[in-house]
C-alpha atoms as a PDB file:
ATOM      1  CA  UNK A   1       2.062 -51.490 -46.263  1.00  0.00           C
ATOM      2  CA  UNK A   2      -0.809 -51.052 -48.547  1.00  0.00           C
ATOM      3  CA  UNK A   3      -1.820 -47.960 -50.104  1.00  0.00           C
ATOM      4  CA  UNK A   4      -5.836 -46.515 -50.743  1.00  0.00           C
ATOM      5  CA  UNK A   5      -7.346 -43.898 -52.069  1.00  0.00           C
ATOM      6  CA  UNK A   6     -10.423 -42.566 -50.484  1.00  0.00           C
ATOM      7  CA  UNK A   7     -12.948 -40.921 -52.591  1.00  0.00           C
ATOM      8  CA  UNK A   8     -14.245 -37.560 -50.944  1.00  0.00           C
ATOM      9  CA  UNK A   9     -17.585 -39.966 -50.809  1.00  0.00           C
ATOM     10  CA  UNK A  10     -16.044 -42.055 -47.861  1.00  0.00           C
ATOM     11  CA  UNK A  11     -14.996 -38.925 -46.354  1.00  0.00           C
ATOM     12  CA  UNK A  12     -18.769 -37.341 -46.933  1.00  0.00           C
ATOM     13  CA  UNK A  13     -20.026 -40.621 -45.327  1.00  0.00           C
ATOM     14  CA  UNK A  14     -18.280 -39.959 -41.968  1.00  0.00           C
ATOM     15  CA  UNK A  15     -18.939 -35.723 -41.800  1.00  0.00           C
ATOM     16  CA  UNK A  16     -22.467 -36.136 -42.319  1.00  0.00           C
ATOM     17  CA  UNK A  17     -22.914 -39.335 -40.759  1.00  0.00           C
ATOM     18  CA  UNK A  18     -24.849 -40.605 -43.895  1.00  0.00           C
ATOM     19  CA  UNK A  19     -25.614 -44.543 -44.259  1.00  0.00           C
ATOM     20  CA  UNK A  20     -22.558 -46.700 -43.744  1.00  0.00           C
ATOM     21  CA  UNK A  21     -20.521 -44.120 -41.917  1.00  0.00           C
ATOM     22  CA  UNK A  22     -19.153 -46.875 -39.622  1.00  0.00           C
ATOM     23  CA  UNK A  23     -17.311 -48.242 -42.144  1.00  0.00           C
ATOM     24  CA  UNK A  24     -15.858 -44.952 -43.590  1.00  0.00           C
ATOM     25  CA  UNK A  25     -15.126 -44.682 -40.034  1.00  0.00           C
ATOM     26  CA  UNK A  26     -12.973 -47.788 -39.811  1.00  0.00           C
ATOM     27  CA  UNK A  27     -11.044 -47.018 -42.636  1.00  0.00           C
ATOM     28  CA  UNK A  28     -10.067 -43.737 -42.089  1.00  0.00           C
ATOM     29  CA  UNK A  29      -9.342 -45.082 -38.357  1.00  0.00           C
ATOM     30  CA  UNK A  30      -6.878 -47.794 -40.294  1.00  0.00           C
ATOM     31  CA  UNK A  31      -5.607 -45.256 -41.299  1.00  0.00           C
ATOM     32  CA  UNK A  32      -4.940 -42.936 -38.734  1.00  0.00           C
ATOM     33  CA  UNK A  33      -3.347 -46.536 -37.130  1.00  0.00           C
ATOM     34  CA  UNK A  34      -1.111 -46.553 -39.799  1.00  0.00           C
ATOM     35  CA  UNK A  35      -2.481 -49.902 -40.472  1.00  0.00           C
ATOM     36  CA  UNK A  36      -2.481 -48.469 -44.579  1.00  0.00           C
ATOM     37  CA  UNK A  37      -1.118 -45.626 -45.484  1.00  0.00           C
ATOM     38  CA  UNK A  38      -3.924 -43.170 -46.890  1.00  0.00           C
ATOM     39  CA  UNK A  39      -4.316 -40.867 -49.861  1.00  0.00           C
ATOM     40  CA  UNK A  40      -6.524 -38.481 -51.185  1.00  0.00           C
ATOM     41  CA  UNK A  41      -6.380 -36.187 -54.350  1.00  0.00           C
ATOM     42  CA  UNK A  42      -5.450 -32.631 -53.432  1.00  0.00           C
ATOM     43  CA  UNK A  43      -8.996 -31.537 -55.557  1.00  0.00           C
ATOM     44  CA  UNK A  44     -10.813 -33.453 -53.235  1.00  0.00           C
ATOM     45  CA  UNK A  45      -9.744 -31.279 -50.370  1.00  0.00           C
ATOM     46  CA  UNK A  46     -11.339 -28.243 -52.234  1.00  0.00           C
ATOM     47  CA  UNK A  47     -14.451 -29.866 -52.578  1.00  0.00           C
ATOM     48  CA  UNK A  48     -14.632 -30.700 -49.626  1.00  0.00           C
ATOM     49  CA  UNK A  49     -14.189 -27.119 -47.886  1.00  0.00           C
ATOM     50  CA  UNK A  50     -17.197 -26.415 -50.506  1.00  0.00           C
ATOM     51  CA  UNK A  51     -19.206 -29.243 -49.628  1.00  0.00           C
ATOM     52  CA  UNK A  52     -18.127 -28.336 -45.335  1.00  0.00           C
ATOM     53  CA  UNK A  53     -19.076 -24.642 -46.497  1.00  0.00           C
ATOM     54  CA  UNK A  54     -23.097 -25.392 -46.883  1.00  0.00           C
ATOM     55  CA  UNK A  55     -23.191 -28.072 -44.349  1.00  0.00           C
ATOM     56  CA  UNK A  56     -22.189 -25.384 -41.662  1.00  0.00           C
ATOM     57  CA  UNK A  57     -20.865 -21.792 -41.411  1.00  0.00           C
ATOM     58  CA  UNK A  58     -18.846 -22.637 -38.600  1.00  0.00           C
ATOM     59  CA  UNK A  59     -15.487 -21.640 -40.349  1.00  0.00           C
ATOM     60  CA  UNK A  60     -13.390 -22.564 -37.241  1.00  0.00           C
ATOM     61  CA  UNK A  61     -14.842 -25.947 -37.358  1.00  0.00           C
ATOM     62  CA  UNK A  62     -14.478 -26.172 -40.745  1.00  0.00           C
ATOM     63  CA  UNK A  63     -10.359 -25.231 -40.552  1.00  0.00           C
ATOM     64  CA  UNK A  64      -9.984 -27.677 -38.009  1.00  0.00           C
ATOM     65  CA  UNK A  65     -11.807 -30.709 -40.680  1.00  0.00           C
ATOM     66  CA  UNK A  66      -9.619 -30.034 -43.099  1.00  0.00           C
ATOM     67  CA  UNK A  67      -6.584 -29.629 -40.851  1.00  0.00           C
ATOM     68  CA  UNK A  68      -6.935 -33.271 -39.416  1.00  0.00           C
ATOM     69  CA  UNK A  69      -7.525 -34.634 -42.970  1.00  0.00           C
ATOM     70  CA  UNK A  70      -4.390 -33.156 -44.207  1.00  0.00           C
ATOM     71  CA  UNK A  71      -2.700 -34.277 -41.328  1.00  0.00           C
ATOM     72  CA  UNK A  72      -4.180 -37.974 -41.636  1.00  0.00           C
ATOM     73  CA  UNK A  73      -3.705 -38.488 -45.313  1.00  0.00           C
ATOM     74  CA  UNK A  74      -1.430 -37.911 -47.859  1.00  0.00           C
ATOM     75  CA  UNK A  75      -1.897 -35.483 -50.189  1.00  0.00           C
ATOM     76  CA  UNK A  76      -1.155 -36.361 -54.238  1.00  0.00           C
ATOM     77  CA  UNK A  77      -0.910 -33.255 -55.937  1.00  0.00           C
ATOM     78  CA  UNK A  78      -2.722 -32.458 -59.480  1.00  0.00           C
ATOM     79  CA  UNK A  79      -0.556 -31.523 -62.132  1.00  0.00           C
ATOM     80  CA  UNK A  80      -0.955 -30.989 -66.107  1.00  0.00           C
ATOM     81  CA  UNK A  81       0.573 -34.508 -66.947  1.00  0.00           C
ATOM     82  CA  UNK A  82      -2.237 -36.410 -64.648  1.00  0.00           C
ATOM     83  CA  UNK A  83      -4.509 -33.748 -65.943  1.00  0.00           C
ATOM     84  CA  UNK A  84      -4.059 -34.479 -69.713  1.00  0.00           C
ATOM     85  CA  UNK A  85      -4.216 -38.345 -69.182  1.00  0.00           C
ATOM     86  CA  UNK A  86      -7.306 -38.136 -67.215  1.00  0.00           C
ATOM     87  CA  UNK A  87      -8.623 -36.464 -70.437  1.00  0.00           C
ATOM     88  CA  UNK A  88      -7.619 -39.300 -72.755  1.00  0.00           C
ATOM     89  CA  UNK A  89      -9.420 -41.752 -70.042  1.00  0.00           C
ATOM     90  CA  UNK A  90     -11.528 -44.131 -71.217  1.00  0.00           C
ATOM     91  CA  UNK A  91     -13.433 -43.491 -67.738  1.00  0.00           C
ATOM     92  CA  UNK A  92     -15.990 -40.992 -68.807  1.00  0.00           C
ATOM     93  CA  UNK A  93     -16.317 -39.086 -65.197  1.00  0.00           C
ATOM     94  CA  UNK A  94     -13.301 -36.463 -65.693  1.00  0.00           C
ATOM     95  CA  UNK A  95     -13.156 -36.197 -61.977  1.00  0.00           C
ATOM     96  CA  UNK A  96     -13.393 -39.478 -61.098  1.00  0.00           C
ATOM     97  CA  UNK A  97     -10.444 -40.096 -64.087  1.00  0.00           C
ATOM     98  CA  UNK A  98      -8.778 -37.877 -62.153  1.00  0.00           C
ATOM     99  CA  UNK A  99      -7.881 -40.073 -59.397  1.00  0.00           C
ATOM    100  CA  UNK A 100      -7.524 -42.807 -61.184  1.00  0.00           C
ATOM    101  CA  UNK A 101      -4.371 -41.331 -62.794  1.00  0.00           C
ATOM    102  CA  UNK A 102      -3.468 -40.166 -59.742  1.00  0.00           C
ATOM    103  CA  UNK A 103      -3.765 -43.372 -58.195  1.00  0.00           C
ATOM    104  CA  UNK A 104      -1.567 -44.683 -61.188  1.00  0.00           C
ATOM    105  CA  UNK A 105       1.140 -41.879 -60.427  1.00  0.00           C
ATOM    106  CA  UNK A 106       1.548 -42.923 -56.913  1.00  0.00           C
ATOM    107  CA  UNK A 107       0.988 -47.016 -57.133  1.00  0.00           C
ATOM    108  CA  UNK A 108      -1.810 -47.015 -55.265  1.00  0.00           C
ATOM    109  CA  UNK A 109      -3.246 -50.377 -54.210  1.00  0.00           C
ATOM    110  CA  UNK A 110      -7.170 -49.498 -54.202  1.00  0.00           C
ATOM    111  CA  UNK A 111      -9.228 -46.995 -54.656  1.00  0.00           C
ATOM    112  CA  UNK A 112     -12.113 -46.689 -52.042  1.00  0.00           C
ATOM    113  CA  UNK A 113     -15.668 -45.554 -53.051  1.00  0.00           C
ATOM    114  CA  UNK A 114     -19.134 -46.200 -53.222  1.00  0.00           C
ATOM    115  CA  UNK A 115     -19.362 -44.805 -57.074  1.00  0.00           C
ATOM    116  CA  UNK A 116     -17.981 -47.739 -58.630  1.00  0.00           C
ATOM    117  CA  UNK A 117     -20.146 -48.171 -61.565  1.00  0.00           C
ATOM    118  CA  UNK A 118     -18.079 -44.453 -62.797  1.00  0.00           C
ATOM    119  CA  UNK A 119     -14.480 -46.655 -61.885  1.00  0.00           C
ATOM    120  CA  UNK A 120     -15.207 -49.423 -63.932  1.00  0.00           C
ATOM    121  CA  UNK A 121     -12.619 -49.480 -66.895  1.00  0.00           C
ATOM    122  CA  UNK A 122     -10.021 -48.438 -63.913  1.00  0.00           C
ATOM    123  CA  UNK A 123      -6.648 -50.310 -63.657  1.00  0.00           C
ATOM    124  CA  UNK A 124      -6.664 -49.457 -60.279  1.00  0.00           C
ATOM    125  CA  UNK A 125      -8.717 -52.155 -57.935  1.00  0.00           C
ATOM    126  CA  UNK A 126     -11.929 -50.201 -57.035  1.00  0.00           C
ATOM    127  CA  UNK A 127     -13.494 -51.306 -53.488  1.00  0.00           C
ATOM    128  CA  UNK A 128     -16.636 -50.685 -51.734  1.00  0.00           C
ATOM    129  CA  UNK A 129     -16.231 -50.075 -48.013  1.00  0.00           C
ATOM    130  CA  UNK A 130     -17.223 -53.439 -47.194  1.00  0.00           C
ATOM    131  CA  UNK A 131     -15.127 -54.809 -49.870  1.00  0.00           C
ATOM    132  CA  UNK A 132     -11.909 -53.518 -48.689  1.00  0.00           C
ATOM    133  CA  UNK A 133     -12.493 -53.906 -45.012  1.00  0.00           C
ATOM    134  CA  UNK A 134     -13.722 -57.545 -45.823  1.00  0.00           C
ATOM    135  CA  UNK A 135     -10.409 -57.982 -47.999  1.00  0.00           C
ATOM    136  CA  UNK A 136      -7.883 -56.271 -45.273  1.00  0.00           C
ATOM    137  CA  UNK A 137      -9.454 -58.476 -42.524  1.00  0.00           C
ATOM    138  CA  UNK A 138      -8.380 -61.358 -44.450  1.00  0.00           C
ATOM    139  CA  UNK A 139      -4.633 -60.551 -44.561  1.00  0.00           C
END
């Protein structure tokens, strides 16, 4: 089975319904299919309670978001050894080098995002939405 990484963007996408939310909605639906099996960094999950935080005060709501996307994804967890090598990236977003060594420490298979001009010296495969549901269509 393959293995992605969702950015918090693709995540974003779907909340706020923001341009091309279909197609954050199909992969995180793959997912929830167990077509792939999905991953996102455990930092991402505290930005997005901040990020769910301004959007609305609704704080039962917002429990119930983050519940279903720790229940639908894995979790990779942060620690000091992924922390220091994200420091001695050559990617120069620390955040974004951040999952990238993450992705390394688990073998993930892509990395889904629509930031990938900041993934670019990644040895992960970085995909676009489109990309990767254009590329798991074909398998």
């Amino acid at each position: 089975m393959k293995t992605i990484l969702i950015d918090l963007n693709i995540i974003l996408d779907y909340l706020q319904e923001r341009e091309g939310y279909e197609k954050a909605l199909d992969i995180i639906v793959q997912c929830w299919r167990k077509k792939v099996k999905g991953y996102v960094c455990a930092h991402e999950i505290t930005t997005l309670s901040y990020f769910l935080t301004k959007m609305s005060k609704n704080r039962d709501k917002n429990i119930k978001i983050i519940s279903t996307i720790l229940e639908l994804f894995e979790i990779i967890e942060i620690n000091k050894p992924i922390l220091k090598k994200a420091l001695l990236s050559n990617i120069g977003d620390y955040e974004d080098a951040v999952i990238v060594e993450s992705a390394k420490e688990k073998r993930i298979d892509y990395i889904i995002t629509k930031n990938t001009k900041d993934f670019k010296n990644s040895q992960i495969k970085i995909l676009m939405p489109e990309e990767y549901l254009a590329t798991i269509l074909s398998l």
